[in-house]
C-alpha atoms as a PDB file:
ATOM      1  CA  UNK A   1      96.480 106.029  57.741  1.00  0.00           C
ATOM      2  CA  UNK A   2      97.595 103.881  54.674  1.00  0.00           C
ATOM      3  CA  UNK A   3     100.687 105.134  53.190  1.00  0.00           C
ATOM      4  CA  UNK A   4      99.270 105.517  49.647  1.00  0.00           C
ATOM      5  CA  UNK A   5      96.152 107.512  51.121  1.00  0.00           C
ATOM      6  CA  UNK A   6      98.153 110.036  52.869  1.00  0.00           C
ATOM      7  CA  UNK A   7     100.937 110.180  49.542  1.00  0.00           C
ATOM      8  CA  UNK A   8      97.061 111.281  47.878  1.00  0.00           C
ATOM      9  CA  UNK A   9      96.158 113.973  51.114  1.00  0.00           C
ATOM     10  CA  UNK A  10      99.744 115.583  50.732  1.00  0.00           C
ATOM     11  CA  UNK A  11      99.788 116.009  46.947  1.00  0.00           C
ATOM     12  CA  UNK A  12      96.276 117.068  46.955  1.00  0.00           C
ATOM     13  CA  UNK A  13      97.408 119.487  49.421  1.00  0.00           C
ATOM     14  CA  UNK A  14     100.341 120.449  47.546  1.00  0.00           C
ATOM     15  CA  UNK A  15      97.667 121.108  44.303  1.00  0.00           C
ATOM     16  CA  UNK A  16      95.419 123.534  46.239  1.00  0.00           C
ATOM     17  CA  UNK A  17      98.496 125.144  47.491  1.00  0.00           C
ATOM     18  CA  UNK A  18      99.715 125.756  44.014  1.00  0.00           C
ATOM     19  CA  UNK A  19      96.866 126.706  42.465  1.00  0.00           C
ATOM     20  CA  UNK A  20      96.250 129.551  45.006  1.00  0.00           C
ATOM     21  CA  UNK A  21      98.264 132.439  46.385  1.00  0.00           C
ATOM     22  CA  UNK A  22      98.587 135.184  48.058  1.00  0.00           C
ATOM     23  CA  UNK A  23     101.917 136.974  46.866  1.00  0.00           C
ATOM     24  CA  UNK A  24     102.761 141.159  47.161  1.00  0.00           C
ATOM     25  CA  UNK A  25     105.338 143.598  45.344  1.00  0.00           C
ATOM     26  CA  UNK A  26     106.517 146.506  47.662  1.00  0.00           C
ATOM     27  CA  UNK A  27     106.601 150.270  46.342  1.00  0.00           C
ATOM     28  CA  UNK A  28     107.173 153.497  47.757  1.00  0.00           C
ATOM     29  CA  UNK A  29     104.175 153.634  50.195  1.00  0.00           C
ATOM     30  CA  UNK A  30     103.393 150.210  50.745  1.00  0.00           C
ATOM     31  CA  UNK A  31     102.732 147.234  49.372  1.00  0.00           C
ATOM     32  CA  UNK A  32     100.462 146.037  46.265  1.00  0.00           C
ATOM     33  CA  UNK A  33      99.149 142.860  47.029  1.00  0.00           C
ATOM     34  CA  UNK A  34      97.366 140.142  44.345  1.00  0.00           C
ATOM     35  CA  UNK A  35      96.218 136.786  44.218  1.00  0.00           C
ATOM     36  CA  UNK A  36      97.179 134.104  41.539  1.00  0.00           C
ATOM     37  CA  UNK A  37      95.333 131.019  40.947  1.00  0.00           C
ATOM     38  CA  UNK A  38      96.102 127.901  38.841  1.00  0.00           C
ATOM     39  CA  UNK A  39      99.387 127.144  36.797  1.00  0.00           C
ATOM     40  CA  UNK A  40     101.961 129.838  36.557  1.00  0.00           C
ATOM     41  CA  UNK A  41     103.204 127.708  33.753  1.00  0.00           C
ATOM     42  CA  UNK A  42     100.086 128.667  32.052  1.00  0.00           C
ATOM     43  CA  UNK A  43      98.882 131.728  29.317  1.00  0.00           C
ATOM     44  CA  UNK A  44      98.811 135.021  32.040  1.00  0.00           C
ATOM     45  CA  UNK A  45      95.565 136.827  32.288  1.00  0.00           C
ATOM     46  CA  UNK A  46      95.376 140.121  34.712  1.00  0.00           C
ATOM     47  CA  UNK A  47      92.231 140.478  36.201  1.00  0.00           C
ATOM     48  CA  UNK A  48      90.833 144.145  37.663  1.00  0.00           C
ATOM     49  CA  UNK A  49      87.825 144.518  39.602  1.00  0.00           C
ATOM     50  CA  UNK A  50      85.044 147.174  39.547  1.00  0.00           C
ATOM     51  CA  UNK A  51      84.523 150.016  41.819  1.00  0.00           C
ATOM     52  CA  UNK A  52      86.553 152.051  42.399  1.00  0.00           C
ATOM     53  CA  UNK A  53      87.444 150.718  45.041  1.00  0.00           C
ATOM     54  CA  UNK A  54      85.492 147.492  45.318  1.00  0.00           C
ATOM     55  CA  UNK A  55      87.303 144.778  46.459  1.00  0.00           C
ATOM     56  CA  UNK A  56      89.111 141.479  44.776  1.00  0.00           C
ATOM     57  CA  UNK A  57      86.272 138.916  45.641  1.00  0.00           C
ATOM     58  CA  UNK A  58      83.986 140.696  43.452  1.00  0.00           C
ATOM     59  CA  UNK A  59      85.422 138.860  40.775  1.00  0.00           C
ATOM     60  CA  UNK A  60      87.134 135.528  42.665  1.00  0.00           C
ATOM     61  CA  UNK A  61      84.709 133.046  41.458  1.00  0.00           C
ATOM     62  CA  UNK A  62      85.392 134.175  37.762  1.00  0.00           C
ATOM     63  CA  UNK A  63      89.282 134.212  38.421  1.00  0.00           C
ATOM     64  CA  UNK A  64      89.113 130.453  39.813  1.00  0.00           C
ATOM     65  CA  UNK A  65      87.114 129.743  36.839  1.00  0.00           C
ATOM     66  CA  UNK A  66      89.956 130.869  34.262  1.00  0.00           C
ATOM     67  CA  UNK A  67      92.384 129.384  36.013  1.00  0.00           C
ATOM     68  CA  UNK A  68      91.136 125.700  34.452  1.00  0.00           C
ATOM     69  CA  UNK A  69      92.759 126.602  31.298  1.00  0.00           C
ATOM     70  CA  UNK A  70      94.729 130.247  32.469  1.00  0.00           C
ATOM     71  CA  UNK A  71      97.382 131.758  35.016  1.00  0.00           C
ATOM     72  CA  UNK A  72      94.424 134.078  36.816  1.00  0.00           C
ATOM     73  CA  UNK A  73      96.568 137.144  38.728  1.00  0.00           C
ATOM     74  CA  UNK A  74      93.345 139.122  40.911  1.00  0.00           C
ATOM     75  CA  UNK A  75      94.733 142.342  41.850  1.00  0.00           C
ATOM     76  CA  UNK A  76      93.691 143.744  45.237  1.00  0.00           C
ATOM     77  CA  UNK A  77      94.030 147.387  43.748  1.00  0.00           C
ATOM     78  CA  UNK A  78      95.694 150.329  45.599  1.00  0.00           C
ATOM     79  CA  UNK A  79      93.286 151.231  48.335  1.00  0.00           C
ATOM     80  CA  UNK A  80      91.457 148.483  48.388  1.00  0.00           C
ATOM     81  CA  UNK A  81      91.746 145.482  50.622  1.00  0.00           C
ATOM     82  CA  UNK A  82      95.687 144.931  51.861  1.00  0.00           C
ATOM     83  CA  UNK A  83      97.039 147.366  49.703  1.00  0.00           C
ATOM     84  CA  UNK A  84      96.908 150.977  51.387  1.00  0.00           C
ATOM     85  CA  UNK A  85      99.179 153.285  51.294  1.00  0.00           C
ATOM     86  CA  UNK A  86     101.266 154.573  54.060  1.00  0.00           C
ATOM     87  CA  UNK A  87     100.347 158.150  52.427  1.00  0.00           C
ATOM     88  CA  UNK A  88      96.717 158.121  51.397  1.00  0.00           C
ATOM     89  CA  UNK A  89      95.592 160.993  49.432  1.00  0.00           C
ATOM     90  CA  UNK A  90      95.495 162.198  45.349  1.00  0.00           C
ATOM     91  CA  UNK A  91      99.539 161.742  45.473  1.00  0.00           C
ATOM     92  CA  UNK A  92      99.632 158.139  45.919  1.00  0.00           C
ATOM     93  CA  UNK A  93      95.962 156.971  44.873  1.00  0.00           C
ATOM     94  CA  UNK A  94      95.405 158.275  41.377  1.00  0.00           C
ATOM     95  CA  UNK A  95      94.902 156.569  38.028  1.00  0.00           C
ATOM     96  CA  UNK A  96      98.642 157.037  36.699  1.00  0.00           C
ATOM     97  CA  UNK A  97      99.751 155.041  39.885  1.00  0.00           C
ATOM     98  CA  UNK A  98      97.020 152.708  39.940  1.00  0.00           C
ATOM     99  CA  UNK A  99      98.305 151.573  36.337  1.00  0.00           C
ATOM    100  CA  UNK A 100     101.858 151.418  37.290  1.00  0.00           C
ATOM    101  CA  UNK A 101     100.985 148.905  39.846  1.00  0.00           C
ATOM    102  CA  UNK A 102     100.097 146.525  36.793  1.00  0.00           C
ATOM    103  CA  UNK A 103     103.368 146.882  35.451  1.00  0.00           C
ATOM    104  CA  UNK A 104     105.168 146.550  38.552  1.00  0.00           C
ATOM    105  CA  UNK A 105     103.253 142.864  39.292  1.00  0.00           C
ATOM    106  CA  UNK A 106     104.179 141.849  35.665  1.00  0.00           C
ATOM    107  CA  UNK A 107     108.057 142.932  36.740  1.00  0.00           C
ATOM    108  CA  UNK A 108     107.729 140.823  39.387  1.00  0.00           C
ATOM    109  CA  UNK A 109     106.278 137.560  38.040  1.00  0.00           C
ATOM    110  CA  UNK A 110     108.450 138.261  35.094  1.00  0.00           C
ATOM    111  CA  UNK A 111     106.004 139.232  32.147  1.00  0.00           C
ATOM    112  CA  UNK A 112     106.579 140.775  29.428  1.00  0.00           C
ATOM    113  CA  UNK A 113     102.987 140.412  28.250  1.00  0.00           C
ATOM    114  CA  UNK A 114      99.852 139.037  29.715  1.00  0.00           C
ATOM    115  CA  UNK A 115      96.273 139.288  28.489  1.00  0.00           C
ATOM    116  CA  UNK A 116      94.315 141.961  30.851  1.00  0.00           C
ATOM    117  CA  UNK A 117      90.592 142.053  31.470  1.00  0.00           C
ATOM    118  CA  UNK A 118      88.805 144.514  33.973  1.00  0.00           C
ATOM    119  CA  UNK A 119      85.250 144.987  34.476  1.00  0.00           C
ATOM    120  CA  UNK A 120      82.887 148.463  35.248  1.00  0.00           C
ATOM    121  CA  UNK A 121      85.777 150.300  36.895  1.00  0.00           C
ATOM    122  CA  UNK A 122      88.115 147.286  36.328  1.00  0.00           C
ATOM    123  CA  UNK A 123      87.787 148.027  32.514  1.00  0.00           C
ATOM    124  CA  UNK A 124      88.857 151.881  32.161  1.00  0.00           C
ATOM    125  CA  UNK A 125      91.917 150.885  34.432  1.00  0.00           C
ATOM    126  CA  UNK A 126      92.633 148.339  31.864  1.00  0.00           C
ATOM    127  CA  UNK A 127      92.090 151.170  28.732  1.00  0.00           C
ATOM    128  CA  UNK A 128      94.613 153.333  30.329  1.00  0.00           C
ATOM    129  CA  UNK A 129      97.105 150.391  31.130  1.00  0.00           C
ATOM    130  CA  UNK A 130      96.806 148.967  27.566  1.00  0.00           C
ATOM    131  CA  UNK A 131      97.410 152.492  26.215  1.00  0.00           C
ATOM    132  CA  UNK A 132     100.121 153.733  28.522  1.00  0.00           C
ATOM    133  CA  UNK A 133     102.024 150.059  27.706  1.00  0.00           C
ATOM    134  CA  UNK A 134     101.003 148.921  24.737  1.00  0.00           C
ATOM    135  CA  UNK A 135     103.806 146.328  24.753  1.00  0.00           C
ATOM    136  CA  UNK A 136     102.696 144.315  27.942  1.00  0.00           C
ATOM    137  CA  UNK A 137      98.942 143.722  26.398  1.00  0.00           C
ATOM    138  CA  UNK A 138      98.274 140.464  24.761  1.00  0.00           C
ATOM    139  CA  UNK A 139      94.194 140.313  24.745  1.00  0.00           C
ATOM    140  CA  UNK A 140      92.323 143.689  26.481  1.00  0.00           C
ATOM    141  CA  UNK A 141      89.099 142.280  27.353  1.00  0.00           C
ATOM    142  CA  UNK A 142      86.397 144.932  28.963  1.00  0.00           C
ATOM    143  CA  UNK A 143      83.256 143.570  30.661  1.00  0.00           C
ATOM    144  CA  UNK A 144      80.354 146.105  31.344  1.00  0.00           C
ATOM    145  CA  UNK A 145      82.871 148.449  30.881  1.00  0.00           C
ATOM    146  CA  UNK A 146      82.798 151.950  32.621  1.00  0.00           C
ATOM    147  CA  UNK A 147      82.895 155.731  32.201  1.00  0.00           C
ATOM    148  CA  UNK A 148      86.330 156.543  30.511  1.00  0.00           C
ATOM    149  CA  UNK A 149      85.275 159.799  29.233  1.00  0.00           C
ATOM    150  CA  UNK A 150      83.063 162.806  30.032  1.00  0.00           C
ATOM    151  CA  UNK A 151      82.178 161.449  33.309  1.00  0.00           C
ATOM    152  CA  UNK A 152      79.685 164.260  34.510  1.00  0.00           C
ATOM    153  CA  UNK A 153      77.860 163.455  31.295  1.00  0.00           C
ATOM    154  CA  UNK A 154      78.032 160.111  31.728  1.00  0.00           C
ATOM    155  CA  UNK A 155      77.258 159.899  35.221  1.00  0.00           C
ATOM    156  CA  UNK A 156      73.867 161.480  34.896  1.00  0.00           C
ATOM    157  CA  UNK A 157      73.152 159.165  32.037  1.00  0.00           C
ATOM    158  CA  UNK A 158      73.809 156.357  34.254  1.00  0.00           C
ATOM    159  CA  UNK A 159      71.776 157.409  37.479  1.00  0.00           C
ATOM    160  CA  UNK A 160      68.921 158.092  35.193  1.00  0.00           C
ATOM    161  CA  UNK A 161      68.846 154.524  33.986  1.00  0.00           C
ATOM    162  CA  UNK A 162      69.265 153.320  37.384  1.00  0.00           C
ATOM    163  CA  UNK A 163      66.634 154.914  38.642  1.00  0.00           C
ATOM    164  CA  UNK A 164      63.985 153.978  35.781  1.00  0.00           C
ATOM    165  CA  UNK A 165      64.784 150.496  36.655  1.00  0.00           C
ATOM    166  CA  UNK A 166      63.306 150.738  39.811  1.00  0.00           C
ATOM    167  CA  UNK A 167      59.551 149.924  40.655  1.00  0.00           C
ATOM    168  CA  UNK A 168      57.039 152.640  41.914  1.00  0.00           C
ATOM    169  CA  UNK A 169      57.348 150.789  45.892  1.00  0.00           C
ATOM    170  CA  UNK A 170      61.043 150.539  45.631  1.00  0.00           C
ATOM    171  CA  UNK A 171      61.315 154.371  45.021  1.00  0.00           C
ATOM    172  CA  UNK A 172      59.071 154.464  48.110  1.00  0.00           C
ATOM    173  CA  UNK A 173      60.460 151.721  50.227  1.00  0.00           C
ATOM    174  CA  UNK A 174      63.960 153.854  49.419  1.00  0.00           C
ATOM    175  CA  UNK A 175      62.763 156.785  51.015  1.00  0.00           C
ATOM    176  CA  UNK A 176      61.826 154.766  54.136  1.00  0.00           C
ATOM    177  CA  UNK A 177      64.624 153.494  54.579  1.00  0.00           C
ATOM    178  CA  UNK A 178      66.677 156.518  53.837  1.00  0.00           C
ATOM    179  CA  UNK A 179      64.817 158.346  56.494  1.00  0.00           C
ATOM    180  CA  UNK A 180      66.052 155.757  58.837  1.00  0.00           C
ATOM    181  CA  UNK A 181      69.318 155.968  58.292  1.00  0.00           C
ATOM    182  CA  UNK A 182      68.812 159.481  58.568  1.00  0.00           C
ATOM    183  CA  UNK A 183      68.144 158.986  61.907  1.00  0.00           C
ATOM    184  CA  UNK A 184      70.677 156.625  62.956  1.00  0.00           C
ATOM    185  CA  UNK A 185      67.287 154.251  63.522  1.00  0.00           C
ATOM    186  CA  UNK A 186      68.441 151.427  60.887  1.00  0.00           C
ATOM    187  CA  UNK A 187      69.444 147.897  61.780  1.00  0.00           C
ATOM    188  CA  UNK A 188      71.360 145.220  59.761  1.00  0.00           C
ATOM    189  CA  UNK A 189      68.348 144.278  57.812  1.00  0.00           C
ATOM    190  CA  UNK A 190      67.683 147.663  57.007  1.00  0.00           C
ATOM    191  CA  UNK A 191      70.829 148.218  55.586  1.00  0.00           C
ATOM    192  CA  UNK A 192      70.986 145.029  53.577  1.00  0.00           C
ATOM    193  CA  UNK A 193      67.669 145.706  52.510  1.00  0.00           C
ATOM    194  CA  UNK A 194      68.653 149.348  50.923  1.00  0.00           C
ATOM    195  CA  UNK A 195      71.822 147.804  49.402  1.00  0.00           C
ATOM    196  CA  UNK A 196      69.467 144.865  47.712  1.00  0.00           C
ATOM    197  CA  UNK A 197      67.323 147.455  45.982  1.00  0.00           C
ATOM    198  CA  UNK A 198      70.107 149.598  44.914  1.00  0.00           C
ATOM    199  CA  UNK A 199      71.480 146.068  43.363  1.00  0.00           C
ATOM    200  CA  UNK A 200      68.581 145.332  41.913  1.00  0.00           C
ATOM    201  CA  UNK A 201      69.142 148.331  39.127  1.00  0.00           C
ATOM    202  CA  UNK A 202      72.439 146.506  37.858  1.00  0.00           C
ATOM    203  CA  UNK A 203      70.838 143.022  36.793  1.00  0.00           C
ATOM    204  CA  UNK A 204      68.511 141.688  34.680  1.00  0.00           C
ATOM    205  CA  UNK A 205      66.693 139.064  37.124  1.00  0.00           C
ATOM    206  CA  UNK A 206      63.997 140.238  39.390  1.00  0.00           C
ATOM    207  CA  UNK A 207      63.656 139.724  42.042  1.00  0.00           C
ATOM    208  CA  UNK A 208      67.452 139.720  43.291  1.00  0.00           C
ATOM    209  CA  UNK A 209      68.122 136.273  44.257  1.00  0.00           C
ATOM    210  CA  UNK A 210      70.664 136.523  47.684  1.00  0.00           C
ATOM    211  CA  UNK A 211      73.013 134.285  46.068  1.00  0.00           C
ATOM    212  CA  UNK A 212      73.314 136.675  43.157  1.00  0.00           C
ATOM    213  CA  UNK A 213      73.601 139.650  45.875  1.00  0.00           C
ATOM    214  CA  UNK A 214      76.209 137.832  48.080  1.00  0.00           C
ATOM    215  CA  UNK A 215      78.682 137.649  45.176  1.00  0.00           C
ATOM    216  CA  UNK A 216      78.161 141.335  43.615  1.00  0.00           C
ATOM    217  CA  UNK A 217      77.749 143.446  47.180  1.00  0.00           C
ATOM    218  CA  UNK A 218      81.449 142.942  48.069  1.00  0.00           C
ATOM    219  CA  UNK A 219      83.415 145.760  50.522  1.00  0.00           C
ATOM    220  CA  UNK A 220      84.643 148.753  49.134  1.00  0.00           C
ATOM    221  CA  UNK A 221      86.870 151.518  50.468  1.00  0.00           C
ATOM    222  CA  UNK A 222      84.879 154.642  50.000  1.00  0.00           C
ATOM    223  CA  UNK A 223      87.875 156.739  50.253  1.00  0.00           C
ATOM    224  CA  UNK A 224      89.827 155.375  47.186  1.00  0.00           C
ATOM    225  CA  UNK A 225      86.317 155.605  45.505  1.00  0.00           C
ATOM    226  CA  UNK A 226      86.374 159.229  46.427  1.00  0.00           C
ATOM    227  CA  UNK A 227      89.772 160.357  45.586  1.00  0.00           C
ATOM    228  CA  UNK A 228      89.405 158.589  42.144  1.00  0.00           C
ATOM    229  CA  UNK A 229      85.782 159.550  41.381  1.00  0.00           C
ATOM    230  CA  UNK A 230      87.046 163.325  41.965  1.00  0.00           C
ATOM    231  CA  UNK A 231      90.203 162.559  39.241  1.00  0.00           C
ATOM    232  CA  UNK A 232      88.048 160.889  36.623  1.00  0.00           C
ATOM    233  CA  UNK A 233      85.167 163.713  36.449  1.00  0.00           C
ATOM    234  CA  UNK A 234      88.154 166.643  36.577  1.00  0.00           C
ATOM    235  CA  UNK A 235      89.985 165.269  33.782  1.00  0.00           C
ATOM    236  CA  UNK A 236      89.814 161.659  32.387  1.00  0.00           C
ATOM    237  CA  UNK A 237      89.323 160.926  29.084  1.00  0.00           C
ATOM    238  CA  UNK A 238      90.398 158.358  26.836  1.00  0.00           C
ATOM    239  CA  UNK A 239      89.020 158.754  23.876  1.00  0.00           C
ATOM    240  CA  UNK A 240      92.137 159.745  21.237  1.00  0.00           C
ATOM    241  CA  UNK A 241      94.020 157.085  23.254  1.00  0.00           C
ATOM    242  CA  UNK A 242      91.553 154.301  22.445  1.00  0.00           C
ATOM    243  CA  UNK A 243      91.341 155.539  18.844  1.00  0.00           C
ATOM    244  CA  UNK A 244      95.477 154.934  18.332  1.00  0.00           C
ATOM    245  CA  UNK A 245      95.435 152.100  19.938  1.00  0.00           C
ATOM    246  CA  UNK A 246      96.626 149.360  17.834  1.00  0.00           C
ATOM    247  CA  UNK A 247      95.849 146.328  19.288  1.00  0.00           C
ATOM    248  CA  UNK A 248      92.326 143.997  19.634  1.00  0.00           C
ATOM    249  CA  UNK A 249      89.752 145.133  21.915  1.00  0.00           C
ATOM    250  CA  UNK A 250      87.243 142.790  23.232  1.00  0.00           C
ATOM    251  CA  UNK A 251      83.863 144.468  24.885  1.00  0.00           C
ATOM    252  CA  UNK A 252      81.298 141.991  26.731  1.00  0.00           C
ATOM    253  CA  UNK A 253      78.208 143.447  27.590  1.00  0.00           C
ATOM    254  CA  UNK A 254      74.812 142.981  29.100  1.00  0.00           C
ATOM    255  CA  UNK A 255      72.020 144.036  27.108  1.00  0.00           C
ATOM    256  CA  UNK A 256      70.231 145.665  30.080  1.00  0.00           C
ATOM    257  CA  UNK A 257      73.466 146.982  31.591  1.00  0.00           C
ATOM    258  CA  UNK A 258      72.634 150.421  32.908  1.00  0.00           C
ATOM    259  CA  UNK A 259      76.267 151.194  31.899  1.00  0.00           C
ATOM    260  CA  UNK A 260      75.160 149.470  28.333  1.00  0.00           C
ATOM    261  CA  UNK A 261      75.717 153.052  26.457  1.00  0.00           C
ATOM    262  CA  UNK A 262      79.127 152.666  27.324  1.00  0.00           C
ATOM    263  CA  UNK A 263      79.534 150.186  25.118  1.00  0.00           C
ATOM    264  CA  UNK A 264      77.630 151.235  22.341  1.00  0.00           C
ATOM    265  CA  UNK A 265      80.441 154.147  22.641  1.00  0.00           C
ATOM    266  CA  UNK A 266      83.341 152.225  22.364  1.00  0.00           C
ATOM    267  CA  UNK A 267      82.030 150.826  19.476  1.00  0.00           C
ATOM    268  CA  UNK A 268      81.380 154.299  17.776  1.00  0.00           C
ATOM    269  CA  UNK A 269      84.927 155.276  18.519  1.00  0.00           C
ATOM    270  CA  UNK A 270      87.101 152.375  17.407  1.00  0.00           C
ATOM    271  CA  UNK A 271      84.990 150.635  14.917  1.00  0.00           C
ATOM    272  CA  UNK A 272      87.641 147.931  14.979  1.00  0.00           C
ATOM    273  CA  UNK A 273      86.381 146.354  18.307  1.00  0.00           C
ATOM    274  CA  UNK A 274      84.559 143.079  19.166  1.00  0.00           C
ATOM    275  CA  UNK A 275      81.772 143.899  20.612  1.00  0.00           C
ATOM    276  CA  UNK A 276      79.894 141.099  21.964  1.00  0.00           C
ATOM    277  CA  UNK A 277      76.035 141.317  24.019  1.00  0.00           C
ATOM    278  CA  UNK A 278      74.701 138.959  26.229  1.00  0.00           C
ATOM    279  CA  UNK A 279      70.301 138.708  26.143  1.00  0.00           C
ATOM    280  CA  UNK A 280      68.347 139.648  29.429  1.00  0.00           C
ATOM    281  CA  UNK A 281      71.342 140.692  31.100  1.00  0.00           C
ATOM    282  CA  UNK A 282      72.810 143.306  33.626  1.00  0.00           C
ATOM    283  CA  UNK A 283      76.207 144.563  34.485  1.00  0.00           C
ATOM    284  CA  UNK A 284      77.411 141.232  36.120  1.00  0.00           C
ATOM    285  CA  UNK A 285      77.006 139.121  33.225  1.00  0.00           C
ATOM    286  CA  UNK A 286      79.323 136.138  34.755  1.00  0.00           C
ATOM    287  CA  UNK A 287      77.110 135.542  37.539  1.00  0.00           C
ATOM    288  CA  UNK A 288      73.863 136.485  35.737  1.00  0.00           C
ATOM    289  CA  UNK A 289      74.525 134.246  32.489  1.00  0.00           C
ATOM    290  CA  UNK A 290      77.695 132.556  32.997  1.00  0.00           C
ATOM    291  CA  UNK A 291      77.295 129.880  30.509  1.00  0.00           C
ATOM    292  CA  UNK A 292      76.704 132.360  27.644  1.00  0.00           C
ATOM    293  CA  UNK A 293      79.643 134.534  29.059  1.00  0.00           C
ATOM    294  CA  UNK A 294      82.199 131.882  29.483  1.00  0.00           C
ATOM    295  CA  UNK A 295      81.286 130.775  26.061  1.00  0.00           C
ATOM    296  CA  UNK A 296      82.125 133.809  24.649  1.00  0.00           C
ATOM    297  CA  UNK A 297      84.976 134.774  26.994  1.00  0.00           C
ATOM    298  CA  UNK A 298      86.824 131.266  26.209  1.00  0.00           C
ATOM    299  CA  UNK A 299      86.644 131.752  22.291  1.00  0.00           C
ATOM    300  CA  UNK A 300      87.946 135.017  22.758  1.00  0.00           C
ATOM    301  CA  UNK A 301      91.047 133.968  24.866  1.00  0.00           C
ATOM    302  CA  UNK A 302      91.884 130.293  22.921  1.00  0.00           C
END
């Protein structure tokens, strides 16, 4: 190999090596890990997925897509992916904790702010950061943002406008399947097929292309789901803490987001905040309109 062609292979290599990797902070029970992509150099932006309990790739693409212009930091939350607790119950997953984490990377990388943006899930664990430390938010950008108060409320709302979105032979092909699995007589197909229709309810385009499923249907740890699920619908809400808070609040938001009422709600409660909605659009607006959401996600940040 020419010597100039393999000075280009190694400093290419070195680039992709920068611009992604895979770095951990230890606590108590374990260890927190997250992923950071582009130039540390660069404006920090703390990224939270959905879920609970979903994992990081649910939002990769959009983290390597920031990371043009921004210091992306995906957090692979407690519970999810790599980071599980020795101890796993109420004590060590819980919201409190699951906040503290966020401060604990920033300690770590050295921060003393960074912008933070979380979607669904991703979004009310961003809320209750922002408004536990105030000091350490820059921007708080919520996507599609979830249920941060009155969750048993909420939650019915929700289902109900999941389950209008659904077509007359999806209802019906639901209950096929379900009596399959039922029976322990499902295959892989099966199961992808359920998990497609139940997909279906969160966007705007239908039919659900597969490349549009393949980057929303990500793993998800059921029990961290569980354990927080149970917290949020005994006691979270938000709502005085959102109306204090002093800072900016940026809301991006499907039109057709089943979860779209959230927003509206926000809006009602802190007049002050940018709310911004994206036409013929679900819940994953980044990989349903990504032009229109990168537009607007940019101006907010620059």
């Amino acid at each position: 190999m020419k010597p100039y062609l393999l000075t280009t292979c190694f400093l290419f290599l070195a680039i992709i090596t920068y611009a992604q990797k895979l770095d951990s902070v230890e606590y108590e029970y374990g260890a927190i890990y997250f992923h950071e992509y582009g130039n540390s150099n660069a404006k920090p932006i703390i990224i939270l997925t959905g879920g609970p309990g979903n994992d990081y790739k649910q939002l990769e693409e959009m983290a390597i897509k920031l990371s043009q212009n921004y210091w992306s930091i995906l957090i692979e939350q407690r519970g999810t992916g790599r980071s599980i607790p020795n101890v796993f119950d109420s004590t060590t997953i819980n919201i409190k904790l699951l906040s503290y984490d966020i401060k604990l990377i920033m300690n770590h990388l050295g921060l003393k702010q960074s912008n933070v943006l979380g979607h669904s899930w991703g979004a009310v664990l961003a809320m209750n950061f922002a408004f536990t430390y105030p000091s350490l938010v820059d921007e708080l950008i919520l996507i599609g943002p979830g249920m941060y108060n009155d969750v048993a409320k909420n939650s019915g709302i929700f289902g109900s406008n999941l389950e209008n979105s659904f077509s007359f032979d999806d209802l019906i092909r639901l209950r096929q399947l379900d009596s399959l699995l039922r029976k322990n007589n499902s295959d892989t197909a099966s199961l992808k097929e359920v998990k497609t229709i139940l997909r279906s309810a969160y966007v705007f385009i239908n039919p659900l292309p597969d490349t549009l499923y393949q980057k929303i249907e990500v793993a998800k740890n059921d029990l961290t789901a569980n354990i927080l699920w149970k917290e949020m619908a005994k006691n979270l809400d938000l709502t005085e803490k959102l109306k204090s808070y002093n800072r900016q609040i940026y809301v991006i938001s499907g039109r057709q987001d089943p979860l779209a009422f959230i927003a509206y709600e926000l809006k009602i409660n802190k007049h002050s905040i940018n709310l911004n909605w994206i036409e013929r659009c679900g819940h994953f607006p980044m990989y349903e309109m990504p032009q229109d959401f990168y537009n607007i996600l940019f101006n907010i940040l620059d």
